[in-house]
PDB file of N, CA and C in Angstrom:
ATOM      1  N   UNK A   1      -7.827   7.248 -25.292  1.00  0.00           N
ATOM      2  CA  UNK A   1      -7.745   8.179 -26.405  1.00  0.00           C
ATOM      3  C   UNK A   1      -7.889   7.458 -27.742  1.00  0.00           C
ATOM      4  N   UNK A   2      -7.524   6.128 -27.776  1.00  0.00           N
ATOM      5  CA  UNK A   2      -7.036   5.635 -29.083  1.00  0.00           C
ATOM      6  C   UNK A   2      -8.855   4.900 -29.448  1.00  0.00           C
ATOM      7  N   UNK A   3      -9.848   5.052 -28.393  1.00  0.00           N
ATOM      8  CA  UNK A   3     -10.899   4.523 -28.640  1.00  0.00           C
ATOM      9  C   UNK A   3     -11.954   5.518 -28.959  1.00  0.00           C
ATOM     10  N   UNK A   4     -11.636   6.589 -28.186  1.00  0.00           N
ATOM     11  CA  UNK A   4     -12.585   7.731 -28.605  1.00  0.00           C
ATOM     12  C   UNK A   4     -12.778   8.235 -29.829  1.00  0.00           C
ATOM     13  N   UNK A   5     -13.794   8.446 -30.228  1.00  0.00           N
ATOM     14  CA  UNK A   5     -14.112   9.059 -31.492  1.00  0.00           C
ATOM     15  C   UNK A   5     -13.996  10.578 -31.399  1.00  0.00           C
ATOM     16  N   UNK A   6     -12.925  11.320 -32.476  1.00  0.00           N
ATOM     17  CA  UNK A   6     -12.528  12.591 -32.580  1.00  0.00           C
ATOM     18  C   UNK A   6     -10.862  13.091 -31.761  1.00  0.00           C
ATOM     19  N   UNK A   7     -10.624  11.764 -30.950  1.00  0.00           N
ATOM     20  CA  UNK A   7      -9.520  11.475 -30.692  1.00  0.00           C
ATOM     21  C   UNK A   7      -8.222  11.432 -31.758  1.00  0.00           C
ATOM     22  N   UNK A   8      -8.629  10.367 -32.382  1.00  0.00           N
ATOM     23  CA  UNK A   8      -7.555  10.251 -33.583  1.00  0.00           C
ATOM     24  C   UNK A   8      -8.950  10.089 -35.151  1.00  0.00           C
ATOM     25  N   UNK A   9      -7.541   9.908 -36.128  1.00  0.00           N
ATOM     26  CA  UNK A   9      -8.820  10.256 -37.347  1.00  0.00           C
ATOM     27  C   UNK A   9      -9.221   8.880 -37.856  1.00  0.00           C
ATOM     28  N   UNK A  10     -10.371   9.011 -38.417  1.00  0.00           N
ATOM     29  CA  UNK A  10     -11.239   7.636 -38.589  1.00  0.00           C
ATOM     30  C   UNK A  10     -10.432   6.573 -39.334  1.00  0.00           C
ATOM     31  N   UNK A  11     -10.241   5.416 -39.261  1.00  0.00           N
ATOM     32  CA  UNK A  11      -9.625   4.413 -40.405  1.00  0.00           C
ATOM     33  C   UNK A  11      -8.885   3.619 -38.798  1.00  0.00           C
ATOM     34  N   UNK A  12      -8.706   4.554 -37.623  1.00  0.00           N
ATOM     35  CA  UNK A  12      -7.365   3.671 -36.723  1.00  0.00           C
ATOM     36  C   UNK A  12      -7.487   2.307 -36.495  1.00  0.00           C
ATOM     37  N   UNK A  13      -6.625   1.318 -36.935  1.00  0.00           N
ATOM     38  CA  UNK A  13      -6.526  -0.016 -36.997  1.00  0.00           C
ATOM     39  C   UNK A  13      -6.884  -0.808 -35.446  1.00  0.00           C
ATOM     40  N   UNK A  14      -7.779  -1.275 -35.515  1.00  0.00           N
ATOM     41  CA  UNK A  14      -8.578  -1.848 -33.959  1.00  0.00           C
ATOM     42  C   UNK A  14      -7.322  -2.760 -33.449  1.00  0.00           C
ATOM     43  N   UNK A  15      -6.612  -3.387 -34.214  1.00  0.00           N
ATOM     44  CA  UNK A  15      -5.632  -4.386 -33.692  1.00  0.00           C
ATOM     45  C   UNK A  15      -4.713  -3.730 -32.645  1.00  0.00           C
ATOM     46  N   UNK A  16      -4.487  -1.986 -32.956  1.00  0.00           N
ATOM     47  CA  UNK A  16      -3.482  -1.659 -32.939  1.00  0.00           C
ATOM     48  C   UNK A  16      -4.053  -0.671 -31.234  1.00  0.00           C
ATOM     49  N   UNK A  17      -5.508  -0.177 -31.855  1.00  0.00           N
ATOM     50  CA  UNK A  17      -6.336   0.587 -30.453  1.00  0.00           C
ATOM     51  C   UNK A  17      -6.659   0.136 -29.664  1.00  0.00           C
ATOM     52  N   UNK A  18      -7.355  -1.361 -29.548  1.00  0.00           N
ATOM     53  CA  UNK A  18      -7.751  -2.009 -28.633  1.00  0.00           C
ATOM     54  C   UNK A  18      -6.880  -2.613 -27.422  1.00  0.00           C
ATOM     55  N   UNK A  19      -5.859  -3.180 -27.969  1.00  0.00           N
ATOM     56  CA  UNK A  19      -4.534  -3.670 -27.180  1.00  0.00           C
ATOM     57  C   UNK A  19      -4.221  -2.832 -26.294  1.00  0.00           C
ATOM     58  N   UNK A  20      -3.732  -1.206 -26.807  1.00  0.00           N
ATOM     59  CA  UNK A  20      -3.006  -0.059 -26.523  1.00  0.00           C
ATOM     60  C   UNK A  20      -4.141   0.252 -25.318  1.00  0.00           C
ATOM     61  N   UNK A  21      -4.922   0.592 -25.656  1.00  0.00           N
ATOM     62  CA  UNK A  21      -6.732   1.332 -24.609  1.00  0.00           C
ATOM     63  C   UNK A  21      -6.531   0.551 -23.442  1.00  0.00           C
ATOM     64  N   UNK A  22      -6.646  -0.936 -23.575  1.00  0.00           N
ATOM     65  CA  UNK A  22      -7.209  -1.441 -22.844  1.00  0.00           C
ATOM     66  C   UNK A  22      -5.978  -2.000 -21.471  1.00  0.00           C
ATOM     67  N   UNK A  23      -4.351  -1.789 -22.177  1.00  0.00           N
ATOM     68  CA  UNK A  23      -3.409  -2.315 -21.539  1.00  0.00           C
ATOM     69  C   UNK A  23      -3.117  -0.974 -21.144  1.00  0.00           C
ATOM     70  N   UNK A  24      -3.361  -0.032 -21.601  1.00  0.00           N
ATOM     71  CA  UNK A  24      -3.197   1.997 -20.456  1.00  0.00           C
ATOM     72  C   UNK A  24      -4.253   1.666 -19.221  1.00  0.00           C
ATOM     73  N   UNK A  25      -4.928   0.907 -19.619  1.00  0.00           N
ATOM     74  CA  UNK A  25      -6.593   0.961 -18.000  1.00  0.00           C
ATOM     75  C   UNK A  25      -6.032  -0.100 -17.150  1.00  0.00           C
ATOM     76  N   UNK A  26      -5.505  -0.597 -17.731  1.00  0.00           N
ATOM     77  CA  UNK A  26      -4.712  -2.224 -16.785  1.00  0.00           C
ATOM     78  C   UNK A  26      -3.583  -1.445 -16.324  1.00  0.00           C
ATOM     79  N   UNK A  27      -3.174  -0.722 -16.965  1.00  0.00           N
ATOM     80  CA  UNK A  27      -1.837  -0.330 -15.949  1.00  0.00           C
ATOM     81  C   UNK A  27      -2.047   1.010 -14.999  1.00  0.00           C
ATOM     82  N   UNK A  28      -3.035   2.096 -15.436  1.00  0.00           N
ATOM     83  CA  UNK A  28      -3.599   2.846 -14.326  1.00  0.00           C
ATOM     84  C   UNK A  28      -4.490   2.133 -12.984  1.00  0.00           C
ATOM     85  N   UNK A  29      -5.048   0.987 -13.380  1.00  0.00           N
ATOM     86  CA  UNK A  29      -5.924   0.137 -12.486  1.00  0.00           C
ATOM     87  C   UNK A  29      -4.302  -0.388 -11.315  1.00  0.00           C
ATOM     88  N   UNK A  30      -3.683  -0.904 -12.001  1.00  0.00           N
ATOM     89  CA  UNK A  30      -2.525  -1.616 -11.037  1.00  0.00           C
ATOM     90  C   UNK A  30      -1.683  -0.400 -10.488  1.00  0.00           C
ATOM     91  N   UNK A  31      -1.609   0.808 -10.853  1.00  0.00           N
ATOM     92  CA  UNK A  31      -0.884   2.141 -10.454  1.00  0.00           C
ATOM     93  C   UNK A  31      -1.739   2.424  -9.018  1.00  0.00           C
ATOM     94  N   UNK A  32      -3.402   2.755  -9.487  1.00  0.00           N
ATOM     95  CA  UNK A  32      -3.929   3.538  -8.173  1.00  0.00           C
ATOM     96  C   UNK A  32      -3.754   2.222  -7.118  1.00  0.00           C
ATOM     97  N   UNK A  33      -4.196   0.522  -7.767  1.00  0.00           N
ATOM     98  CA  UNK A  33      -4.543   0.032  -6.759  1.00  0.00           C
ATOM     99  C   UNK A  33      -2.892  -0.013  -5.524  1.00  0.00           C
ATOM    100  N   UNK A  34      -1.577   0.327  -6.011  1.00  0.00           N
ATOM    101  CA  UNK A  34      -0.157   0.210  -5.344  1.00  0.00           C
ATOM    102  C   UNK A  34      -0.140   1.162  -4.462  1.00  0.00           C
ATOM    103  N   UNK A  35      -1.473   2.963  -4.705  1.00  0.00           N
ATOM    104  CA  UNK A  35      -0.809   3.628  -3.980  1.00  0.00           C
ATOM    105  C   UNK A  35      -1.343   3.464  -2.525  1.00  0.00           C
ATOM    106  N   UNK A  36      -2.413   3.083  -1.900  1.00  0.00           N
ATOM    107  CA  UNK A  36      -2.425   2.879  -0.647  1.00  0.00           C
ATOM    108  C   UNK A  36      -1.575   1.668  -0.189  1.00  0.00           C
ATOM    109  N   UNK A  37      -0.763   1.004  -0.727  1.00  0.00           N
ATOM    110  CA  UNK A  37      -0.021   0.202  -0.054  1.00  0.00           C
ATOM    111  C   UNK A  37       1.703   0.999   0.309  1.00  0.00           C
ATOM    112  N   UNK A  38       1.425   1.762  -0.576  1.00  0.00           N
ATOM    113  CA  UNK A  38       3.079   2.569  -0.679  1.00  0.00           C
ATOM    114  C   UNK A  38       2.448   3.576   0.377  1.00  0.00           C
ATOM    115  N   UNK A  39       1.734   4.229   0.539  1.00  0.00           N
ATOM    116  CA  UNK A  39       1.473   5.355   1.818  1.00  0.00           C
ATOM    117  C   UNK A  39       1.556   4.652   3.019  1.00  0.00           C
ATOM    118  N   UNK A  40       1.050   3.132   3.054  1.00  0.00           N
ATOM    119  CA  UNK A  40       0.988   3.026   4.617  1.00  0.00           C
ATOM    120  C   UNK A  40       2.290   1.862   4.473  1.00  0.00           C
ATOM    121  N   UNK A  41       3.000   1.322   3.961  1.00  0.00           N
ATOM    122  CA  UNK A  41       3.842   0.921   4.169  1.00  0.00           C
ATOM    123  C   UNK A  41       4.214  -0.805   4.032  1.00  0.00           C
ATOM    124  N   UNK A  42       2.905  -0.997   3.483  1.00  0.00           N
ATOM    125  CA  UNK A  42       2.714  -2.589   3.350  1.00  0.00           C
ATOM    126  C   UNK A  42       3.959  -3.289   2.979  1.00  0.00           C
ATOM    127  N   UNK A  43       3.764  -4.377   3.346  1.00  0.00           N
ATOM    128  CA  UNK A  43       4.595  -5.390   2.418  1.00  0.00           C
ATOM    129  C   UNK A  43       4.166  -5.811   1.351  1.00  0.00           C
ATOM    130  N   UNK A  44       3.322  -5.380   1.173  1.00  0.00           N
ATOM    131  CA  UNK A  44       2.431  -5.838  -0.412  1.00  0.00           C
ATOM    132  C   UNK A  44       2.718  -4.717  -1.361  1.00  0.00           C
ATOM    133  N   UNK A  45       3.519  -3.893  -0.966  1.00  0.00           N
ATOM    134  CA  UNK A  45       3.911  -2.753  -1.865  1.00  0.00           C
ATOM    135  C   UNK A  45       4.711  -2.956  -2.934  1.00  0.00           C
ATOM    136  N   UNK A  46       5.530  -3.364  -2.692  1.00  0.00           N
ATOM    137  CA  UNK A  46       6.585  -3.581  -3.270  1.00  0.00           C
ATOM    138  C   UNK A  46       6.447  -4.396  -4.446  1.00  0.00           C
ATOM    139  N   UNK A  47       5.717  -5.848  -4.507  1.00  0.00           N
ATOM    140  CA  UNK A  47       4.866  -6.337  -5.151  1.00  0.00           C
ATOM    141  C   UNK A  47       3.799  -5.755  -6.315  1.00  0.00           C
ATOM    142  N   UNK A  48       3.417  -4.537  -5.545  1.00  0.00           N
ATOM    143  CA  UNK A  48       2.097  -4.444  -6.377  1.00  0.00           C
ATOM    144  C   UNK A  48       2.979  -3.451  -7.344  1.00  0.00           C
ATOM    145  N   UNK A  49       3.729  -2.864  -6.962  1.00  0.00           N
ATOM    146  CA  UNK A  49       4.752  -1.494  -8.253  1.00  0.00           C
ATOM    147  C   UNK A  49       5.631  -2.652  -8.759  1.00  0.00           C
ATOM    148  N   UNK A  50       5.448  -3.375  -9.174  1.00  0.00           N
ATOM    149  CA  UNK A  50       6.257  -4.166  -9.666  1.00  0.00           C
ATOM    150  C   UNK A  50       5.571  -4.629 -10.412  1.00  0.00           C
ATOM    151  N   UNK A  51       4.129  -5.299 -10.026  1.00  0.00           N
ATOM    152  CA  UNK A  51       2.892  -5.375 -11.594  1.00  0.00           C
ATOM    153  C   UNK A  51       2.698  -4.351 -12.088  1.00  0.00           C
ATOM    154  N   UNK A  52       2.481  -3.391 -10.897  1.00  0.00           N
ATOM    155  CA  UNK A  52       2.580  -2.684 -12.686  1.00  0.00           C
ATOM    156  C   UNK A  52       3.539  -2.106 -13.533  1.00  0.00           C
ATOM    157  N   UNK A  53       4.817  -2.023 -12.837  1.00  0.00           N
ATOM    158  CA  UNK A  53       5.702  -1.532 -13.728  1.00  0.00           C
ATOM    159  C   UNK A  53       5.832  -2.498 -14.560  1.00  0.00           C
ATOM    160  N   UNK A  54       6.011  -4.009 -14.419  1.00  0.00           N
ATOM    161  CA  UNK A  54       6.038  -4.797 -15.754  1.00  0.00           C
ATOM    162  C   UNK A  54       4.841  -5.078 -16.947  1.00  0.00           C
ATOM    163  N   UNK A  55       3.495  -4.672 -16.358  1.00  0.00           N
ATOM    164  CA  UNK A  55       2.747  -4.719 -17.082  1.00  0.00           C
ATOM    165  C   UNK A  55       2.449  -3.378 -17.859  1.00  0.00           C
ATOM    166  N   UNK A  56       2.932  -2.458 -17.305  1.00  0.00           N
ATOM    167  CA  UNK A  56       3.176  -0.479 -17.845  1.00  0.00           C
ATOM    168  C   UNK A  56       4.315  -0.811 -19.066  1.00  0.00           C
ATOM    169  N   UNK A  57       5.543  -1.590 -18.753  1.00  0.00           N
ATOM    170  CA  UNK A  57       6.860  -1.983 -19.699  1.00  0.00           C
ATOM    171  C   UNK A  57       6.131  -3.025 -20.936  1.00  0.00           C
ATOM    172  N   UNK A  58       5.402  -3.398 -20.567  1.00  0.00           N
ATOM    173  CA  UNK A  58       4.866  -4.542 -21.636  1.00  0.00           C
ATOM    174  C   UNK A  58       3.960  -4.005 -22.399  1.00  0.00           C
ATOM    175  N   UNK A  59       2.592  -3.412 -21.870  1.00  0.00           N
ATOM    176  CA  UNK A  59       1.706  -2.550 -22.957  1.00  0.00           C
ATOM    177  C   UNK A  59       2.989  -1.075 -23.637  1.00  0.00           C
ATOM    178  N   UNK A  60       3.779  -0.339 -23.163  1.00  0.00           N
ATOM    179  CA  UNK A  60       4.314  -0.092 -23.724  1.00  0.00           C
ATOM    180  C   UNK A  60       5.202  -0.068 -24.987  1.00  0.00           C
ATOM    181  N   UNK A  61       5.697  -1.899 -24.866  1.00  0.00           N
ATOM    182  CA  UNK A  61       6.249  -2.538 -25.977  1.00  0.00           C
ATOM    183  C   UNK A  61       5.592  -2.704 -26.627  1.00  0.00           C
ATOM    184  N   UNK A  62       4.258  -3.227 -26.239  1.00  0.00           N
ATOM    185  CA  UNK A  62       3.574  -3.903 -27.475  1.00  0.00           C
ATOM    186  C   UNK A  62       2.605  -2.762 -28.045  1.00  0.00           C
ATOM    187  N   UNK A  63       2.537  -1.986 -27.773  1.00  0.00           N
ATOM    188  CA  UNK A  63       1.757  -0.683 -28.351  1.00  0.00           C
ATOM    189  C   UNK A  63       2.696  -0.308 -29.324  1.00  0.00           C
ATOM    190  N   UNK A  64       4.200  -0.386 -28.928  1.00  0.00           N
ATOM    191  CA  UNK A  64       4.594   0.399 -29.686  1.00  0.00           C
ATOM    192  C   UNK A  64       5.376  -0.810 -31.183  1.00  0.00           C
ATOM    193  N   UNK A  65       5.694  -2.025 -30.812  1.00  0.00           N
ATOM    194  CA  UNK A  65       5.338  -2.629 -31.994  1.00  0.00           C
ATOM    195  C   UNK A  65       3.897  -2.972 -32.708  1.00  0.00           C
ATOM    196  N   UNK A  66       2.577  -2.824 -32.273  1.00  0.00           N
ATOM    197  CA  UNK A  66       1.709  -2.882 -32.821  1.00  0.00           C
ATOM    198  C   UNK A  66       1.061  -1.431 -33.719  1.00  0.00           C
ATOM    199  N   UNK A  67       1.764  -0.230 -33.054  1.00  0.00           N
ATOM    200  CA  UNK A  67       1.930   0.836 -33.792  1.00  0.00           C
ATOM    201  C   UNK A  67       2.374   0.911 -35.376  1.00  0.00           C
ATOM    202  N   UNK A  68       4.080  -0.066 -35.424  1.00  0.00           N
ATOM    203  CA  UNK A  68       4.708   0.047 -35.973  1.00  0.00           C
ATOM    204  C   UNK A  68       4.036  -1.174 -37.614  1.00  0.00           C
ATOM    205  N   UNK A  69       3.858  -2.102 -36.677  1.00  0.00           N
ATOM    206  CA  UNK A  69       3.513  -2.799 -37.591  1.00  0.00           C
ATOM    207  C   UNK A  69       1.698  -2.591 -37.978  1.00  0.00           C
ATOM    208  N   UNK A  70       1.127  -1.870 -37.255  1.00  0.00           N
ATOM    209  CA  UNK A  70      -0.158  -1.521 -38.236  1.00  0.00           C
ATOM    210  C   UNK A  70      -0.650  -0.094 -38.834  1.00  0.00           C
ATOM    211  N   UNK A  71       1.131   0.380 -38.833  1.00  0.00           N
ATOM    212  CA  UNK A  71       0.992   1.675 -40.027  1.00  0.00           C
ATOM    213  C   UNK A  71       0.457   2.497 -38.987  1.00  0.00           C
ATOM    214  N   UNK A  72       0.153   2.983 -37.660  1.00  0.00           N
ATOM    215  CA  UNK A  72      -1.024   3.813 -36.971  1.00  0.00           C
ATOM    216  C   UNK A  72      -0.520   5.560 -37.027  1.00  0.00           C
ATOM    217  N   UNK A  73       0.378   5.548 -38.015  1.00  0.00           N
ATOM    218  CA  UNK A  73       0.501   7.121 -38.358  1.00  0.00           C
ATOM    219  C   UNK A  73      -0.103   8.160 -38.784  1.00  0.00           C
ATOM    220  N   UNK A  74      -0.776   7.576 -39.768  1.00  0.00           N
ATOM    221  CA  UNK A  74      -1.931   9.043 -41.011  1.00  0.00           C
ATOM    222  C   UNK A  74      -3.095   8.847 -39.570  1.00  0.00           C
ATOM    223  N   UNK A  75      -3.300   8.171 -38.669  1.00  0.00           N
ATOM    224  CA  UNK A  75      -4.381   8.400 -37.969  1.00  0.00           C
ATOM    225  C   UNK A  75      -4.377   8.602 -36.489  1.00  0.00           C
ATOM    226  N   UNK A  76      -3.400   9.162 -36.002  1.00  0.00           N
ATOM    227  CA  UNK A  76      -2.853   9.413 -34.875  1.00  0.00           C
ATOM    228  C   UNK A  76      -3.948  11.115 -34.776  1.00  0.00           C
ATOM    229  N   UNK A  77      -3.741  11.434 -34.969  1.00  0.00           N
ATOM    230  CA  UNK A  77      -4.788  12.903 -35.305  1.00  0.00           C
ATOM    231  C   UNK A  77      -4.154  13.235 -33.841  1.00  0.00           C
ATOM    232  N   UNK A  78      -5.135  14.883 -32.981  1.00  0.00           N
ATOM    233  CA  UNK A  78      -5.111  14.968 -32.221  1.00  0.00           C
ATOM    234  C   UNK A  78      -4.312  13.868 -30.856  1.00  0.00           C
ATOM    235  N   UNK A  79      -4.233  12.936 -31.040  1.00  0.00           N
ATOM    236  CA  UNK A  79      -3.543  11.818 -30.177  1.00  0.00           C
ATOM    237  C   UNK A  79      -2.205  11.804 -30.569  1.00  0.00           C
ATOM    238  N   UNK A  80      -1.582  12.964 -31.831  1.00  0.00           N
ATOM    239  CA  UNK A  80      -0.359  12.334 -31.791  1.00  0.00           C
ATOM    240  C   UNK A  80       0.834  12.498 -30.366  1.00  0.00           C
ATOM    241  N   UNK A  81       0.378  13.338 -29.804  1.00  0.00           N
ATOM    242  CA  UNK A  81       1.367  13.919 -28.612  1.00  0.00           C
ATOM    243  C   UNK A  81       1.710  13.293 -27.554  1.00  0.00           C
ATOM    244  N   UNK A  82       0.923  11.527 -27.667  1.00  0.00           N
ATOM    245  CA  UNK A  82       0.803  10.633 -26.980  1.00  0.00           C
ATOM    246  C   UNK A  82       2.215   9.742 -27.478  1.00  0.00           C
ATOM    247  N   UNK A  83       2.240   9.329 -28.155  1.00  0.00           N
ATOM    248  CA  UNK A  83       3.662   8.890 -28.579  1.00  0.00           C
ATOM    249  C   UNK A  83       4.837   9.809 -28.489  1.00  0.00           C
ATOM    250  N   UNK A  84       4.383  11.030 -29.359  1.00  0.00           N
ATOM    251  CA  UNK A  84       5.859  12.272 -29.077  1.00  0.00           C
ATOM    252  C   UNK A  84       5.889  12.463 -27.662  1.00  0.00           C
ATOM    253  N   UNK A  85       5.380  12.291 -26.924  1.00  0.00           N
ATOM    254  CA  UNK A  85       5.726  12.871 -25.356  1.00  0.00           C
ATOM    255  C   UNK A  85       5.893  11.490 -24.189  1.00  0.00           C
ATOM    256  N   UNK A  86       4.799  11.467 -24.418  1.00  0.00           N
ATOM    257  CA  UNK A  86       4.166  10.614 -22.746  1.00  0.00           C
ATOM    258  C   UNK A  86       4.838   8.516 -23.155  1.00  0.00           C
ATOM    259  N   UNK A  87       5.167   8.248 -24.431  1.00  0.00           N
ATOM    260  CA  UNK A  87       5.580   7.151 -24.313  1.00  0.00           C
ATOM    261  C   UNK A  87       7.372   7.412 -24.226  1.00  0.00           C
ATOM    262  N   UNK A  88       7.950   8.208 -24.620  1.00  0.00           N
ATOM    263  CA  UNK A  88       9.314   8.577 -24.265  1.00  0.00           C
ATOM    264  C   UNK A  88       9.423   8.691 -22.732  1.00  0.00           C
ATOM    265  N   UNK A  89       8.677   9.367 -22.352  1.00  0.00           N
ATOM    266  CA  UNK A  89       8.684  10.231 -20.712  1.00  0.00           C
ATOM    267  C   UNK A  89       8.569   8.584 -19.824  1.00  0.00           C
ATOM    268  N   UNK A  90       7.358   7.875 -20.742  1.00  0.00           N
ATOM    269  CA  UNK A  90       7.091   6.696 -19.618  1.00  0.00           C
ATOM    270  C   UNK A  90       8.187   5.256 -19.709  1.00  0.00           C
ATOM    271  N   UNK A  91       8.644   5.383 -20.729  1.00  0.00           N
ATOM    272  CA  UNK A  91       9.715   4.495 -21.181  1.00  0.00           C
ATOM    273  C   UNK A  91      10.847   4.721 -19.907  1.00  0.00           C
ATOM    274  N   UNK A  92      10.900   6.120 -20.019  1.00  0.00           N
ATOM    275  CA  UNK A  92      12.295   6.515 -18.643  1.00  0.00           C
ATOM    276  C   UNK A  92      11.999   6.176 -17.244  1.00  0.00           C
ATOM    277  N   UNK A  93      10.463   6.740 -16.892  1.00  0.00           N
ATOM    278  CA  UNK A  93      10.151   6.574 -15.683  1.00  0.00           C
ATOM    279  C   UNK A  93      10.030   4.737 -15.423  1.00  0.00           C
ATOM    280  N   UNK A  94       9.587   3.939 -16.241  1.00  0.00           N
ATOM    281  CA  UNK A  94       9.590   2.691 -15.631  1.00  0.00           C
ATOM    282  C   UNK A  94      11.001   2.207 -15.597  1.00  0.00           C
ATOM    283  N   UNK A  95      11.774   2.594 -15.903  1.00  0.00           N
ATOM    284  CA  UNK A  95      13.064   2.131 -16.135  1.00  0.00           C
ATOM    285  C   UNK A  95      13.755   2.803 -15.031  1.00  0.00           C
ATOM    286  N   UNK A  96      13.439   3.988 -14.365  1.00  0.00           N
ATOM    287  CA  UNK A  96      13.871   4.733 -13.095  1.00  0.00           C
ATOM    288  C   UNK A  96      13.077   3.498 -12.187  1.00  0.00           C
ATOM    289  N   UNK A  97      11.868   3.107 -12.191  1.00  0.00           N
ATOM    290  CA  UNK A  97      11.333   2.231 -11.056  1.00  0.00           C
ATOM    291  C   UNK A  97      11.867   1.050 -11.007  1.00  0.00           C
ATOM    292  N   UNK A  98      12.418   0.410 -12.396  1.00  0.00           N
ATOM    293  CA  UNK A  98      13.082  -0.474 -11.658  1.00  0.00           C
ATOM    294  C   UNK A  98      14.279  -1.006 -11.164  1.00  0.00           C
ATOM    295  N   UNK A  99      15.208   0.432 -11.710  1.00  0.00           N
ATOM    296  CA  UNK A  99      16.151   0.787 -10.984  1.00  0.00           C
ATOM    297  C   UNK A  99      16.066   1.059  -9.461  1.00  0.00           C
ATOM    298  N   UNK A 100      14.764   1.641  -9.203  1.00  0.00           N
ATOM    299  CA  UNK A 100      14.795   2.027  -7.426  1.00  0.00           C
ATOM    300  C   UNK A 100      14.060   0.769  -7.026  1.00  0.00           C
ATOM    301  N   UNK A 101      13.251  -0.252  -6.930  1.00  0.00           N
ATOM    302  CA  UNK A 101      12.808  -1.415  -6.975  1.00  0.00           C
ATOM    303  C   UNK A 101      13.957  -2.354  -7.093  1.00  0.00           C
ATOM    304  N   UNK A 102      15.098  -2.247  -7.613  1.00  0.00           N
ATOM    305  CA  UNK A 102      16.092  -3.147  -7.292  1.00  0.00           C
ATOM    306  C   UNK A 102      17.317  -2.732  -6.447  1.00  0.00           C
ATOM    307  N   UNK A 103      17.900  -1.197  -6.424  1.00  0.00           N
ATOM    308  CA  UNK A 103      18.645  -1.225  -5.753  1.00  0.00           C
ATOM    309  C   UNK A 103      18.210  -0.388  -4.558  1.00  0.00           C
ATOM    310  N   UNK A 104      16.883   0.320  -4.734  1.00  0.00           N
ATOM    311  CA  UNK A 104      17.296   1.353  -3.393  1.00  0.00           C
ATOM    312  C   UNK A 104      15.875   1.244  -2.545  1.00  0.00           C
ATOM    313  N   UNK A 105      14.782   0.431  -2.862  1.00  0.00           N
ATOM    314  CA  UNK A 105      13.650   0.081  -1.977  1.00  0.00           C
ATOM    315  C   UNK A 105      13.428  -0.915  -1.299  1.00  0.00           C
ATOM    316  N   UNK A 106      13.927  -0.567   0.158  1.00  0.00           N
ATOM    317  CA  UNK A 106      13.304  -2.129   1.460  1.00  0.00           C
ATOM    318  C   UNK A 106      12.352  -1.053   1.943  1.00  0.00           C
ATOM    319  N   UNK A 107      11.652  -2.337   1.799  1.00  0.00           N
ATOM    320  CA  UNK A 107       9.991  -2.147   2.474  1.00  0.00           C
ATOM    321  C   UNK A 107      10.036  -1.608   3.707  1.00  0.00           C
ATOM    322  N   UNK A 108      10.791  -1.288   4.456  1.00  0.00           N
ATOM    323  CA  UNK A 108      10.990  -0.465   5.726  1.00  0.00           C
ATOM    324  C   UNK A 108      11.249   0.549   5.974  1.00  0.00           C
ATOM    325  N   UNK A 109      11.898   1.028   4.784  1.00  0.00           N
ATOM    326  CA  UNK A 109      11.492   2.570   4.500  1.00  0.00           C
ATOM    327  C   UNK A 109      10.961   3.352   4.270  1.00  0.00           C
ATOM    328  N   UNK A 110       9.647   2.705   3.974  1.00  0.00           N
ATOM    329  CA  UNK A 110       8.337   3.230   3.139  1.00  0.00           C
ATOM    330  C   UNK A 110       7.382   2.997   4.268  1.00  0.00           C
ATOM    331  N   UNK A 111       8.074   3.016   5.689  1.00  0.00           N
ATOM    332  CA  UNK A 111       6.733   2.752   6.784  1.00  0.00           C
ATOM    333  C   UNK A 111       6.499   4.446   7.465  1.00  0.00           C
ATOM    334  N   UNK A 112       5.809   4.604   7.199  1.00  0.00           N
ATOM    335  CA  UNK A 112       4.764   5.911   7.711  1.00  0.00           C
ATOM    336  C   UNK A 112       5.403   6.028   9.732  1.00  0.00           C
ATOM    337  N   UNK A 113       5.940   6.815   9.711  1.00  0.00           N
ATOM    338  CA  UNK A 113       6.192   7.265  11.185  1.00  0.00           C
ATOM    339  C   UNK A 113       4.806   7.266  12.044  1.00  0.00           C
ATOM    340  N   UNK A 114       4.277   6.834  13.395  1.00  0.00           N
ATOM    341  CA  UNK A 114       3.165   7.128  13.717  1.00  0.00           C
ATOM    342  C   UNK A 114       3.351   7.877  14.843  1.00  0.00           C
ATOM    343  N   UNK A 115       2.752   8.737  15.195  1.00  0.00           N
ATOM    344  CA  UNK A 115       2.670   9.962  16.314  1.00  0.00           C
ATOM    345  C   UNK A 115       1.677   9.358  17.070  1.00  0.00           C
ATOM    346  N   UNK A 116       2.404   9.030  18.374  1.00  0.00           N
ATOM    347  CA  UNK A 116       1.368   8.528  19.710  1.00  0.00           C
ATOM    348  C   UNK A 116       0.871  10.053  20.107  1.00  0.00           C
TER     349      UNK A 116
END
């Protein structure tokens, strides 16, 4: 959103879009690549929601101090609902994952029953 044109309004500080754009595709890339390991039960699961929840917690931070410190307000346009909503909402949910990632997920629970 923060790269598209008509997204937000013209002037948005590249320091502040580029970081943000490109660390949301790094952390959807590490999201889809976790979910076939969480359906079938891998041991590599556990692992892989764990990159990305720390790398989802980190572009988060740093989006949102690079927000802060490059003024990205008068140009939030249409995109503002991305901060009012979805970085509050995602702030909680990674913080629920690694609450269940530390106390309530062994990899043996997440194994798929198989029907002979």
């Amino acid at each position: 959103m923060f790269l598209a044109q008509g997204a937000t309004y013209p002037g948005m500080p590249q320091e502040f879009a580029q970081p943000a754009a490109f660390g949301d595709s790094l952390a959807a890339l590490l999201a889809v690549l976790a979910i076939p390991f969480v359906v079938t039960g891998s041991s590599a699961a556990r692992f892989l929601v764990l990159a990305f929840n720390l790398e989802g917690t980190a572009d988060l931070i740093t989006a949102i101090i690079l927000a802060n410190v490059n003024r990205v307000e008068p140009y939030m346009g249409p995109a503002y609902w991305i901060p009012a909503f979805w970085v509050p909402a995602l702030l909680v949910t990674h913080y629920v994952t690694f609450l269940v990632l530390r106390n309530h997920w062994k990899p043996a629970d997440w194994k798929l029953e198989t029907v002979p």
